[in-house]
Protein backbone atom coordinates (compact mmCIF):
# COMPACT_ATOMS: atom_id res chain seq x y z
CA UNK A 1 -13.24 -109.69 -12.52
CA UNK A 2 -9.62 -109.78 -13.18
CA UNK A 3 -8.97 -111.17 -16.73
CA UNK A 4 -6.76 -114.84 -17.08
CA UNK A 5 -4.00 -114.42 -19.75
CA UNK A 6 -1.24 -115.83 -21.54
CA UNK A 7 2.56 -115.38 -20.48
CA UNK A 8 5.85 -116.29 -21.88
CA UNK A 9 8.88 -116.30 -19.48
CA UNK A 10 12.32 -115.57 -21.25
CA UNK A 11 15.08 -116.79 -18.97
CA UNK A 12 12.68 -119.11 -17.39
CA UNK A 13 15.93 -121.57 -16.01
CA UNK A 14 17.82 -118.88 -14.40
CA UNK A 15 18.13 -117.81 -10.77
CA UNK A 16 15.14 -114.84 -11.24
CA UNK A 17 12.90 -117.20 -13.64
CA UNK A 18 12.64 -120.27 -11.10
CA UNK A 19 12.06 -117.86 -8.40
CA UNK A 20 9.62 -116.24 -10.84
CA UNK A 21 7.78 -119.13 -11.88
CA UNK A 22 7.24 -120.38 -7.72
CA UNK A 23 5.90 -116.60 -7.56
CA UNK A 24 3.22 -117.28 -10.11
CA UNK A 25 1.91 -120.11 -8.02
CA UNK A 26 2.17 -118.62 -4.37
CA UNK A 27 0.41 -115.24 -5.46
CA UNK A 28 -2.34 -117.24 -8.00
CA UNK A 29 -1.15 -115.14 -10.84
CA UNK A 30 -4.48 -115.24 -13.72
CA UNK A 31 -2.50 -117.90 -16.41
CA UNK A 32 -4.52 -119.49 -19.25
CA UNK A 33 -1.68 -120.59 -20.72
CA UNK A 34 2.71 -120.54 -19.93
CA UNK A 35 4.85 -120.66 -22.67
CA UNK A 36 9.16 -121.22 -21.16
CA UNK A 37 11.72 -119.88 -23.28
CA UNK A 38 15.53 -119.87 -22.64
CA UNK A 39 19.12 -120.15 -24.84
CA UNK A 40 19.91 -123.50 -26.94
CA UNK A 41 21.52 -124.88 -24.23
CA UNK A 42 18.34 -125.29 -21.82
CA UNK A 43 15.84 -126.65 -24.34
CA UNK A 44 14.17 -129.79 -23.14
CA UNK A 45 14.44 -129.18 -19.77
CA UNK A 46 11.42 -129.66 -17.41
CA UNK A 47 10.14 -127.42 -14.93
CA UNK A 48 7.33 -127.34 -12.52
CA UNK A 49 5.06 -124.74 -12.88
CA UNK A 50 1.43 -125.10 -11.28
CA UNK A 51 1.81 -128.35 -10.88
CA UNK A 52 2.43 -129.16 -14.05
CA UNK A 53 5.92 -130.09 -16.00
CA UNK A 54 6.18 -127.67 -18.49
CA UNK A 55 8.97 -128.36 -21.31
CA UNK A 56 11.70 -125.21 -22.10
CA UNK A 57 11.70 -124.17 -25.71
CA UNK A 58 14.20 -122.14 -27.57
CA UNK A 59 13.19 -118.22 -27.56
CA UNK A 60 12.33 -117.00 -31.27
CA UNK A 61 9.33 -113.95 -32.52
CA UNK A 62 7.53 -117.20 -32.79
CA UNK A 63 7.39 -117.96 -28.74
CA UNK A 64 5.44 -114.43 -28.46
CA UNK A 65 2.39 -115.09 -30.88
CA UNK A 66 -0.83 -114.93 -28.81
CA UNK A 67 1.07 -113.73 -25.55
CA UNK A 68 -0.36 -111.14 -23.13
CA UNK A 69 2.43 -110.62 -21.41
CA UNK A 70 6.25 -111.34 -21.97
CA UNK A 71 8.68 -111.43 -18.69
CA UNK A 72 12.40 -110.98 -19.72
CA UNK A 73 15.03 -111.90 -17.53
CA UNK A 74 18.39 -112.47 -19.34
CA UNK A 75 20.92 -110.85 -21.13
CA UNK A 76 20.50 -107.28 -22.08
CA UNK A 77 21.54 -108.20 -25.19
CA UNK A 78 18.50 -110.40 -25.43
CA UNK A 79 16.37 -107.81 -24.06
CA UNK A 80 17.72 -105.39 -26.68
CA UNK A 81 16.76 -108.19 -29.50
CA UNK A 82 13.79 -110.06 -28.24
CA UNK A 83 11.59 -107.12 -26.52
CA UNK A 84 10.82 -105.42 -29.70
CA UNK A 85 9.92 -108.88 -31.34
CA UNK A 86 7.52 -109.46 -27.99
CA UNK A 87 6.21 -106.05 -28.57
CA UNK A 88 5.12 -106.32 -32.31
CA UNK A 89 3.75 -109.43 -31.69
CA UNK A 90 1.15 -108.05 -29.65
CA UNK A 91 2.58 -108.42 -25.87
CA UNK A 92 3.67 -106.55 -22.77
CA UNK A 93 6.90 -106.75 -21.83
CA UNK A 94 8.08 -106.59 -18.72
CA UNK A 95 11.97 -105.76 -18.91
CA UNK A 96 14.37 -107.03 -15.68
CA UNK A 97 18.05 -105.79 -17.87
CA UNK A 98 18.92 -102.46 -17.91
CA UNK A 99 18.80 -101.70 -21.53
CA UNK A 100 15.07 -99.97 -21.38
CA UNK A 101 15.34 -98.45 -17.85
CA UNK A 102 16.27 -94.73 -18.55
CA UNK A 103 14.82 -94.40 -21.76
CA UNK A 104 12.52 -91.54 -21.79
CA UNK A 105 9.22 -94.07 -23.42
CA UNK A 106 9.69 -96.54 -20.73
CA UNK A 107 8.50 -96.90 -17.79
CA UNK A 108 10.50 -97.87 -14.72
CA UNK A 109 8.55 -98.75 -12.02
CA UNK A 110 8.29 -100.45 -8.52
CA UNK A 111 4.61 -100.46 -8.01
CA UNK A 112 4.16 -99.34 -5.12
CA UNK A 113 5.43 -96.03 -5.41
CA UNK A 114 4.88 -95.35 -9.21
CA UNK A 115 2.18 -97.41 -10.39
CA UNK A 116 0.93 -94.34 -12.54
CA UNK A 117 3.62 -94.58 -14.59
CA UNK A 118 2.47 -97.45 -16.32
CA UNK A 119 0.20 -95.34 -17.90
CA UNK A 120 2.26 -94.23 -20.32
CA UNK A 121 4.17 -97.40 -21.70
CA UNK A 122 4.36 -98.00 -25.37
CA UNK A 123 4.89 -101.98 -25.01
CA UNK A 124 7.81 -101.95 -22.53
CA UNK A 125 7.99 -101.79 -19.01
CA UNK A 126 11.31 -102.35 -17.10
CA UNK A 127 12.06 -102.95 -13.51
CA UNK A 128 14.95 -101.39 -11.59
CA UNK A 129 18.23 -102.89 -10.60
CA UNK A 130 17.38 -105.11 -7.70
CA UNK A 131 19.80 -102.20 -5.17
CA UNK A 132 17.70 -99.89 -6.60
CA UNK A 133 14.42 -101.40 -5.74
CA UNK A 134 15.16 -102.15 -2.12
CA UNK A 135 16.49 -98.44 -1.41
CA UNK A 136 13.15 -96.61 -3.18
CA UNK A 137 11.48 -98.94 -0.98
CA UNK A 138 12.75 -97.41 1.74
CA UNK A 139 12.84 -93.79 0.97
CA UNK A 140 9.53 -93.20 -0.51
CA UNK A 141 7.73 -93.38 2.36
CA UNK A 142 9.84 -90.88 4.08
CA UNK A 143 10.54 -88.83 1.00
CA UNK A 144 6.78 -87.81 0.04
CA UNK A 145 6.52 -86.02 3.36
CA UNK A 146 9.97 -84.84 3.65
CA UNK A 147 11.77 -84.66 0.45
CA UNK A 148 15.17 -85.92 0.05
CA UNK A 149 18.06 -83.83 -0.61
CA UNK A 150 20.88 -86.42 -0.83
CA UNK A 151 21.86 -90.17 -0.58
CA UNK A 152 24.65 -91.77 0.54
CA UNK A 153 24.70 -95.50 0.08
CA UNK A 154 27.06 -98.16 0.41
CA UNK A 155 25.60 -101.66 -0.63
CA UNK A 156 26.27 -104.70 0.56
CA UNK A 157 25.15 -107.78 -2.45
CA UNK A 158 24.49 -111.08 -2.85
CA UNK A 159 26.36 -113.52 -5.36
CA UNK A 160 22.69 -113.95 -6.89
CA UNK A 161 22.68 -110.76 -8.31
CA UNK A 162 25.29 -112.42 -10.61
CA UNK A 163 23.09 -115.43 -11.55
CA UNK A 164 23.41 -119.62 -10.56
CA UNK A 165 26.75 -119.53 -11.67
CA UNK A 166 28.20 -117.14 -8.77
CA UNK A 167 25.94 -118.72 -6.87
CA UNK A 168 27.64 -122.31 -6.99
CA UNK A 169 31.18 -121.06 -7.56
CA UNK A 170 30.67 -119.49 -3.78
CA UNK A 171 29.93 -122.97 -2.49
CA UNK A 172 32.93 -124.45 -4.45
CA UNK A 173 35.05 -121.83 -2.75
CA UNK A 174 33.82 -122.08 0.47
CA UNK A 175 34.74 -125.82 0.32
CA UNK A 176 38.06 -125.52 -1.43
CA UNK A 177 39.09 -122.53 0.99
CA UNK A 178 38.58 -124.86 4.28
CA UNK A 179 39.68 -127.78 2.52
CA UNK A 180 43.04 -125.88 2.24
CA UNK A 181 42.84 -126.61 -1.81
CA UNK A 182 43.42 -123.86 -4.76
CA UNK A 183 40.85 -121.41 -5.51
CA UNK A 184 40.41 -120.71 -9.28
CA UNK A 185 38.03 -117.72 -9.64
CA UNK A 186 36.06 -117.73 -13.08
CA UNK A 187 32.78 -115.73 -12.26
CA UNK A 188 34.27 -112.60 -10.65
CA UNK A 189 38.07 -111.24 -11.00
CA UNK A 190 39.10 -112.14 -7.61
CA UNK A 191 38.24 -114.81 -4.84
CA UNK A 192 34.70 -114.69 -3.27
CA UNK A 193 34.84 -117.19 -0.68
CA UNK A 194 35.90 -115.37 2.68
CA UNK A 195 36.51 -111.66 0.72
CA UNK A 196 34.14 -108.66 -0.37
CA UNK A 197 34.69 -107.45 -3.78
CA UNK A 198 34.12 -103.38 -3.77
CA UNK A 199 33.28 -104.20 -7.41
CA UNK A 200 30.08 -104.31 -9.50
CA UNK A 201 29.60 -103.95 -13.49
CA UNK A 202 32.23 -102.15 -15.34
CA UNK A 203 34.20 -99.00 -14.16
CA UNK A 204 33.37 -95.89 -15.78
CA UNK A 205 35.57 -92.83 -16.29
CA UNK A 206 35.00 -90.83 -13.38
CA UNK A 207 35.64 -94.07 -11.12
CA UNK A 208 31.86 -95.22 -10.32
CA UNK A 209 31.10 -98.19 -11.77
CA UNK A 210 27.93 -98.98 -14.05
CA UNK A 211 25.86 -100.43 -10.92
CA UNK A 212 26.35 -97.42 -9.09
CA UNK A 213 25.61 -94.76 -11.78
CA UNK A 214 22.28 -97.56 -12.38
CA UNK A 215 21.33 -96.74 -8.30
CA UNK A 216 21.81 -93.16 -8.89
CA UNK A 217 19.93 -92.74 -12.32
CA UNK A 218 16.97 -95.15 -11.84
CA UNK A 219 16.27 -93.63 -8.23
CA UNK A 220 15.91 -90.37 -9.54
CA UNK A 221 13.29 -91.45 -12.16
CA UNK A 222 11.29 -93.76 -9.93
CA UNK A 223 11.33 -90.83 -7.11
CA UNK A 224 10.45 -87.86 -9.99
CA UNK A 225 13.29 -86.34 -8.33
CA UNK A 226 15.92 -85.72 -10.97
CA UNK A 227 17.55 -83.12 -8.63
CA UNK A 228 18.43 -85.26 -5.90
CA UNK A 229 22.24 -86.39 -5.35
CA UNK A 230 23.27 -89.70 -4.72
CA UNK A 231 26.52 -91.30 -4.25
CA UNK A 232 27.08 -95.26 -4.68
CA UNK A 233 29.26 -97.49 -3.29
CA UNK A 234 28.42 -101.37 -4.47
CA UNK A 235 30.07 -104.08 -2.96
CA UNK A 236 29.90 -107.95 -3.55
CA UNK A 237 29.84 -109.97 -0.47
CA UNK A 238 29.90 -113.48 -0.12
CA UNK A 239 26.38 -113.98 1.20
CA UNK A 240 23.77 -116.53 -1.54
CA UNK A 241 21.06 -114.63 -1.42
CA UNK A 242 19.75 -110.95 -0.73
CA UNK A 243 21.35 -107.65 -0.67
CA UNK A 244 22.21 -105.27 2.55
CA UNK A 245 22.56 -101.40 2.13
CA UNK A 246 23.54 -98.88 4.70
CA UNK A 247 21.81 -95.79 3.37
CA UNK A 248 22.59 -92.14 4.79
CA UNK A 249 19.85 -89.45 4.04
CA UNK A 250 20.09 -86.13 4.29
CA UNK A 251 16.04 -84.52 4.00
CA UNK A 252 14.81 -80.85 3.26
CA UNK A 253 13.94 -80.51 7.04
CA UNK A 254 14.82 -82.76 10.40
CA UNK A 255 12.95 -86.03 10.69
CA UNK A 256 12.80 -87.90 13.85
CA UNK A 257 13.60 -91.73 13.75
CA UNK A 258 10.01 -92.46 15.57
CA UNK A 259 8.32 -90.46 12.89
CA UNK A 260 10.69 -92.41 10.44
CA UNK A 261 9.59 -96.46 11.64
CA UNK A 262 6.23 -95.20 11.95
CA UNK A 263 5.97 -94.46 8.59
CA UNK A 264 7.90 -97.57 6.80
CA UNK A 265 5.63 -99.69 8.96
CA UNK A 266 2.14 -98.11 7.59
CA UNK A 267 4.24 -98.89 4.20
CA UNK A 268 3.19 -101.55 2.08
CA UNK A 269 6.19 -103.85 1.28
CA UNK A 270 8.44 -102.62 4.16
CA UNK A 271 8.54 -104.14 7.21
CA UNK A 272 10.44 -102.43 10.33
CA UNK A 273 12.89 -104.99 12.26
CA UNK A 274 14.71 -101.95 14.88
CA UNK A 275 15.47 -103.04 18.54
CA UNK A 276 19.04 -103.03 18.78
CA UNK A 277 18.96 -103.83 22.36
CA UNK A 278 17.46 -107.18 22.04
CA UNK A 279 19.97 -107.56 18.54
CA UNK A 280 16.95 -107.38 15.92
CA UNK A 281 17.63 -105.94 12.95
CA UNK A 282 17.50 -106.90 9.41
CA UNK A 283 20.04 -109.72 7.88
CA UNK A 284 19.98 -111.22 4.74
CA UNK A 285 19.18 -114.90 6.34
CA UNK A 286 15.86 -113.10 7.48
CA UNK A 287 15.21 -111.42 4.22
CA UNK A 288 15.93 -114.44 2.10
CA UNK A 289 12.33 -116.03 0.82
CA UNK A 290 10.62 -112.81 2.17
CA UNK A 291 8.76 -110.64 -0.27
CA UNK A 292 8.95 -107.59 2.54
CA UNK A 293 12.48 -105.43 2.55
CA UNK A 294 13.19 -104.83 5.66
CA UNK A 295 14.45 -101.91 7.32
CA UNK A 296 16.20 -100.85 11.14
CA UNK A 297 19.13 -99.21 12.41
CA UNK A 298 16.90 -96.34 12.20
CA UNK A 299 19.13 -93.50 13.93
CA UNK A 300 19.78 -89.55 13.49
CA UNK A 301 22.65 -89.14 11.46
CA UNK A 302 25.49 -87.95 13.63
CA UNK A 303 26.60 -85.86 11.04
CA UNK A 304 23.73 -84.33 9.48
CA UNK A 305 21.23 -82.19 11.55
CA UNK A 306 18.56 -83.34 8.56
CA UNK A 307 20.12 -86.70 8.03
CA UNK A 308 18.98 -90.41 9.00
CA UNK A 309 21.08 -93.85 8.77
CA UNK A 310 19.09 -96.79 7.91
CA UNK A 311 20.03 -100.71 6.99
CA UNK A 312 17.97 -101.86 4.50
CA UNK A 313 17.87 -105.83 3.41
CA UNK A 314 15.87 -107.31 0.67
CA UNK A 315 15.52 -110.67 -0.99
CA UNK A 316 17.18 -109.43 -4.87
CA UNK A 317 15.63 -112.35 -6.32
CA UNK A 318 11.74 -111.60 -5.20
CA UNK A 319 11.14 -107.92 -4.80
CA UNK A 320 14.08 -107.03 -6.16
CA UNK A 321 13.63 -108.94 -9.48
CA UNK A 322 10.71 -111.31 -9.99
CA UNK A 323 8.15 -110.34 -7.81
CA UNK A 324 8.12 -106.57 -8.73
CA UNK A 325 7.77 -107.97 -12.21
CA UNK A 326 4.36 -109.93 -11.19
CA UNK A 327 3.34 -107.03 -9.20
CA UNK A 328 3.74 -105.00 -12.29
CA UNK A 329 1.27 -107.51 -14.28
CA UNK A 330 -1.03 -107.53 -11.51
CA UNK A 331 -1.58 -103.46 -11.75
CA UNK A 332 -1.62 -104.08 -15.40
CA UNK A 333 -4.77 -106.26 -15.23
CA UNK A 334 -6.58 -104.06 -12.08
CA UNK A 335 -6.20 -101.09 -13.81
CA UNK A 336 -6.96 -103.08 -17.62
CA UNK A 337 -4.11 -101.29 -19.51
CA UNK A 338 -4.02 -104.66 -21.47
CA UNK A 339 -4.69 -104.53 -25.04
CA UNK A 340 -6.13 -107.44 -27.03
């Protein structure tokens, strides 16, 4: 019998903790007892949460006493401050910034694919970037009978990987654009409305920028594959909610695209949406409130005699943020790796 425990959700008002907390109560998650935390700003407010109206509280060590597990989804720099507290207090976190992910003690893991990895956590467990996610998603299946060689992959991402802010300052756009009025960007550098943005995170020296060198680092320690190469390309596009990716592979040997949909669609997770002919294949409207990523355009790649194309579409907010993190609690308690 699966154990009931105590959680604390950091971030619990933003775009991942709302779709985080609705998570909890569509998958029956085992809660004796919720504890929301969030910045000054958000104290007091009320949100539902199993029927109940649960009040927001500031997050201090003292929101972690008695906690089984601790879900994180801020700021990295509150990651970087509030994890360790969670962690001497007693709890598991489970990390959704990018401060943890490639460090060699913690494991990053879409459970799925490397559930065993959770074996060897010392407190922390982070989740990839929500690209990230949706692309391993897609490639393991194919990759642990034909290994992968190289990735290509141009991404195509949601103003919710930003947060509520971009999310509303797309609909203010939108509005101002046809209403002929002045756009004033604040979230991103540029205009959103009506306009892709071929730029996400910082740049770095070499001319990738932080969200790409994040797709190519994390996939290689989620695949075990440290030797594979990978080239990013992330775009923002003006679309609410979940992320597109056209993703060239290149394998160690020639892979048919019926061998390929056959196995995504024994996958758990995937889902296969490929009949061009009757125009079905995956869009973010489809993918948006679906736990599945979906996956079609499923061709040879023209210019690889081992390659295949694939689109690949995922809700960022639900596998590609909060429900991996539940899933990740869920293993925790069927395989009772929690202490205390």
């Amino acid at each position: 019998m699966v154990r009931s425990c105590s959680i604390a959700v950091v971030g619990a008002t933003g775009a991942v903790g709302r779709v985080f907390l609705r998570l909890l109560e569509e998958r029956h998650f085992p809660v004796s007892s919720i504890r929301l935390c969030a910045s000054r700003r958000s104290v007091g407010t009320r949100l539902p949460v199993n029927g109940e109206s649960l009040v927001v509280e500031e997050a201090t060590p003292d929101s972690f006493k008695g906690v089984d597990f601790v879900f994180i989804s801020a700021t990295g720099e509150v990651s970087r401050t509030m994890a360790p507290q969670a962690v001497a207090a007693g709890a598991l976190v489970i990390d959704d910034s990018s401060i943890f992910r490639m460090e060699p003690d913690v494991p990053l893991v879409v459970p799925e694919i490397n559930a065993e990895d959770l074996a060897h956590h010392k407190g922390i467990v982070a989740i990839p970037n929500c690209s990230t996610t949706q692309m391993v998603m897609a490639l393991y299946p194919l990759h642990r009978v034909n290994p992968i060689k190289r990735i290509i992959v141009d991404t195509y991402q949601s103003v919710s990987g930003t947060g509520g802010a971009a999310m509303r300052e797309l609909r203010e756009q939108t509005g101002q654009v046809l209403h002929g009025q002045q756009v004033d960007p604040r979230v991103y550098p540029h205009q959103i409305a009506f306009n892709v943005l071929p730029h996400i995170d910082a740049f770095m020296d070499d001319g990738y920028t932080r969200e790409e060198l994040k797709m190519r680092e994390e996939t290689r320690k989620i695949l075990h594959a440290p030797d594979v190469s990978i080239s990013a390309t992330c775009v923002r596009v003006p679309v609410e909610i979940s992320h597109s990716e056209a993703v060239h592979v290149e394998f160690t040997h020639p892979m048919a695209p019926k061998e390929a949909r056959e196995l995504l669609a024994a996958f758990p997770g995937v889902r296969v949406v490929d009949d061009p002919q009757l125009n079905q294949y995956p869009l973010p409207l489809a993918a948006t409130g679906k736990d599945e990523v979906l996956v079609g355009r499923i061709r040879r790649d023209s210019s690889h005699a081992n390659g295949l194309a694939l689109w690949v579409v995922g809700d960022n907010l639900r596998k590609g943020a909060a429900l991996n993190a539940i899933q990740i609690a869920e293993e925790v308690l069927k395989r009772d790796m929690l202490v205390g």
